[in-house]
Protein backbone atom coordinates (compact mmCIF):
# COMPACT_ATOMS: atom_id res chain seq x y z
CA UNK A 1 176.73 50.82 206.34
CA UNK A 2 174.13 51.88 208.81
CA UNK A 3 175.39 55.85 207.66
CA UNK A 4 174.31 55.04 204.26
CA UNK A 5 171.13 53.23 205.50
CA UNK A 6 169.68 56.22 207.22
CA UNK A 7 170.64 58.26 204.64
CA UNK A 8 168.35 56.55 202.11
CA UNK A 9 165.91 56.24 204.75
CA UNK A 10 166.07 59.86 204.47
CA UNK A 11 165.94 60.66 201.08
CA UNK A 12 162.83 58.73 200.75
CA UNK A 13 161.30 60.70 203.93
CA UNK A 14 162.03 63.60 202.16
CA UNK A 15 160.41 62.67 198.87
CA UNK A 16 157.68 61.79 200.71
CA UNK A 17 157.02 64.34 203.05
CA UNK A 18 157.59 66.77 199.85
CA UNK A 19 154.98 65.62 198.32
CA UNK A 20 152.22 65.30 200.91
CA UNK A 21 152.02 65.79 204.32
CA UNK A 22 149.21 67.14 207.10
CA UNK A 23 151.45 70.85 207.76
CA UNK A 24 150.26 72.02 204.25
CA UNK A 25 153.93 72.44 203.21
CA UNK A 26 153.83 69.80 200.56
CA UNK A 27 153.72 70.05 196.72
CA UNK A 28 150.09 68.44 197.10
CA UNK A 29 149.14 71.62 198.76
CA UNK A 30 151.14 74.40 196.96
CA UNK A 31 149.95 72.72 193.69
CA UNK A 32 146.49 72.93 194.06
CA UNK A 33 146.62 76.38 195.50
CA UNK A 34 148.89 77.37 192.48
CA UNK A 35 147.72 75.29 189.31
CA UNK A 36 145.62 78.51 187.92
CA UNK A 37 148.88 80.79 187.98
CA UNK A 38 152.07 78.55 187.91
CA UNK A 39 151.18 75.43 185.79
CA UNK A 40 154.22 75.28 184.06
CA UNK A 41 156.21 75.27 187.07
CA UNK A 42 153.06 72.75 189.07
CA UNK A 43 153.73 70.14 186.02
CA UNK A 44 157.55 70.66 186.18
CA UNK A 45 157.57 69.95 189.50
CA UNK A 46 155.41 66.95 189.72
CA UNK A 47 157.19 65.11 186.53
CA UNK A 48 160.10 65.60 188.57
CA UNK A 49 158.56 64.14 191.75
CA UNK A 50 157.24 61.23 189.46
CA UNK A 51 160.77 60.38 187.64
CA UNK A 52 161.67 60.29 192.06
CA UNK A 53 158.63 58.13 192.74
CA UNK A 54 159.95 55.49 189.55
CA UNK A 55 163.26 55.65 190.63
CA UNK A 56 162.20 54.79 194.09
CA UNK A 57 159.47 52.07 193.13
CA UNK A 58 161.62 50.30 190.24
CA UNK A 59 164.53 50.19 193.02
CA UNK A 60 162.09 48.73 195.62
CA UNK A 61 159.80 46.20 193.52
CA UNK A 62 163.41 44.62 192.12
CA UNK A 63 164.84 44.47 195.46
CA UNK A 64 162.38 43.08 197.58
CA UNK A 65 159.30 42.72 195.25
CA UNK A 66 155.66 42.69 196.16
CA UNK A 67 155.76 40.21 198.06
CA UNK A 68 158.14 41.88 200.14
CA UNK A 69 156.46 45.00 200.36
CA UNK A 70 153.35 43.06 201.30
CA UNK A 71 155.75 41.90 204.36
CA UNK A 72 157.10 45.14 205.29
CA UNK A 73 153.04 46.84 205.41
CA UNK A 74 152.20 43.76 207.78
CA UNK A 75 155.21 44.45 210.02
CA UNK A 76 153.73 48.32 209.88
CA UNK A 77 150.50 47.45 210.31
CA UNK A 78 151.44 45.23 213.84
CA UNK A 79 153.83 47.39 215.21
CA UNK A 80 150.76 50.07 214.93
CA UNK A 81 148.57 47.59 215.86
CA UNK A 82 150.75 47.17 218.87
CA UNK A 83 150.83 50.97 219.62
CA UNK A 84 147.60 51.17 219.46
CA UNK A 85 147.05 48.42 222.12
CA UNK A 86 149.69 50.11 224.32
CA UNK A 87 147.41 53.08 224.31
CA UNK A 88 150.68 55.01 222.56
CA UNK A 89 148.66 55.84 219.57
CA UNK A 90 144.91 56.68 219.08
CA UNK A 91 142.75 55.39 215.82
CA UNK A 92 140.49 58.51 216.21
CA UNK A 93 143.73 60.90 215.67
CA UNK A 94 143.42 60.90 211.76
CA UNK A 95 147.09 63.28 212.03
CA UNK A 96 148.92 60.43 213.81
CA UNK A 97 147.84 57.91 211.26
CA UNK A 98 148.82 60.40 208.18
CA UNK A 99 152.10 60.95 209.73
CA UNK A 100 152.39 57.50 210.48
CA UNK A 101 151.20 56.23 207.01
CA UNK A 102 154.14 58.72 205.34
CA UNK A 103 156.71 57.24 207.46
CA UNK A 104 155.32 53.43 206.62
CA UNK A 105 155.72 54.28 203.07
CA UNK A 106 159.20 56.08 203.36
CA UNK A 107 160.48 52.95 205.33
CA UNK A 108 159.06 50.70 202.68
CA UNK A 109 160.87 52.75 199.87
CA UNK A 110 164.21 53.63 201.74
CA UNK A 111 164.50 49.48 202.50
CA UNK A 112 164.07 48.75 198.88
CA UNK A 113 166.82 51.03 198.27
CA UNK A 114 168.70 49.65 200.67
CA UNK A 115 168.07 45.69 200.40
CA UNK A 116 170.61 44.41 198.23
CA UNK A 117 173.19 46.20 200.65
CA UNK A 118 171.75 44.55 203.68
CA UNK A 119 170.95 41.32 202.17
CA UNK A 120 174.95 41.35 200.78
CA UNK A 121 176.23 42.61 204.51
CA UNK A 122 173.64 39.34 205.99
CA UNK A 123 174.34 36.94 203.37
CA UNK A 124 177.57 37.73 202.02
CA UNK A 125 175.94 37.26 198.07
CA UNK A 126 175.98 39.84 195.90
CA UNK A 127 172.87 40.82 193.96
CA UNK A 128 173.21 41.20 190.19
CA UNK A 129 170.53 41.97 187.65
CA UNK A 130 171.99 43.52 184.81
CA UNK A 131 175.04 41.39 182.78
CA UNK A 132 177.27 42.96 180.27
CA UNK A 133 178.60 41.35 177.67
């Protein structure tokens, strides 16, 4: 379970991290340098990045929901809080926060993904939304 956990995890890092990060390897960054001569190919490749994003957010919002998004950003936000305190991580170092911000949001979407596995492993219930008839 934990195999397929990270792995998830890791898809949504990558979807992520492919679409912005501070390095300037994103598709933020090649798009806006490219839009003039490649705009087929720029709006290809960000309707593909947006049927990722829906798969990711539909997945997560039916999962956990809002409000457990909302839960999962306040765990973020004290564990940074908490870093910060501990002197581990600086406010004033606007690339920590980015980076830290990507992997928030990765986390938030890889645990949607993931939920109904975890809450079945935790609970032993099944989650089922669709019914066939």
């Amino acid at each position: 379970m934990l195999n397929s956990l990270l792995i998830r995890w890791a898809v949504a890092l990558i979807l992520v991290l492919a679409t912005f990060n501070p390095t300037g390897l994103s598709f933020v960054h090649w798009a806006g340098a490219n839009a003039q001569t490649q705009l087929p190919l720029v709006i290809l490749l960000g309707l593909l990045l947006v049927v990722a994003y829906i798969i990711f957010l539909r997945a997560t919002l039916r999962s956990i929901g809002f409000v457990g998004v909302a839960l999962v950003l306040a765990l973020v936000g004290a564990f940074l809080w908490v870093l910060t305190d501990f002197g581990v991580v600086s406010l004033e170092n606007p690339g920590a926060l980015t980076w830290i911000g990507l992997i928030a949001v990765s986390f938030i979407l890889g645990l949607g993904l993931s939920w109904s596995s975890i809450r079945r492993r935790l609970s032993g219930q099944m989650d089922v939304d669709d019914v066939e008839e």
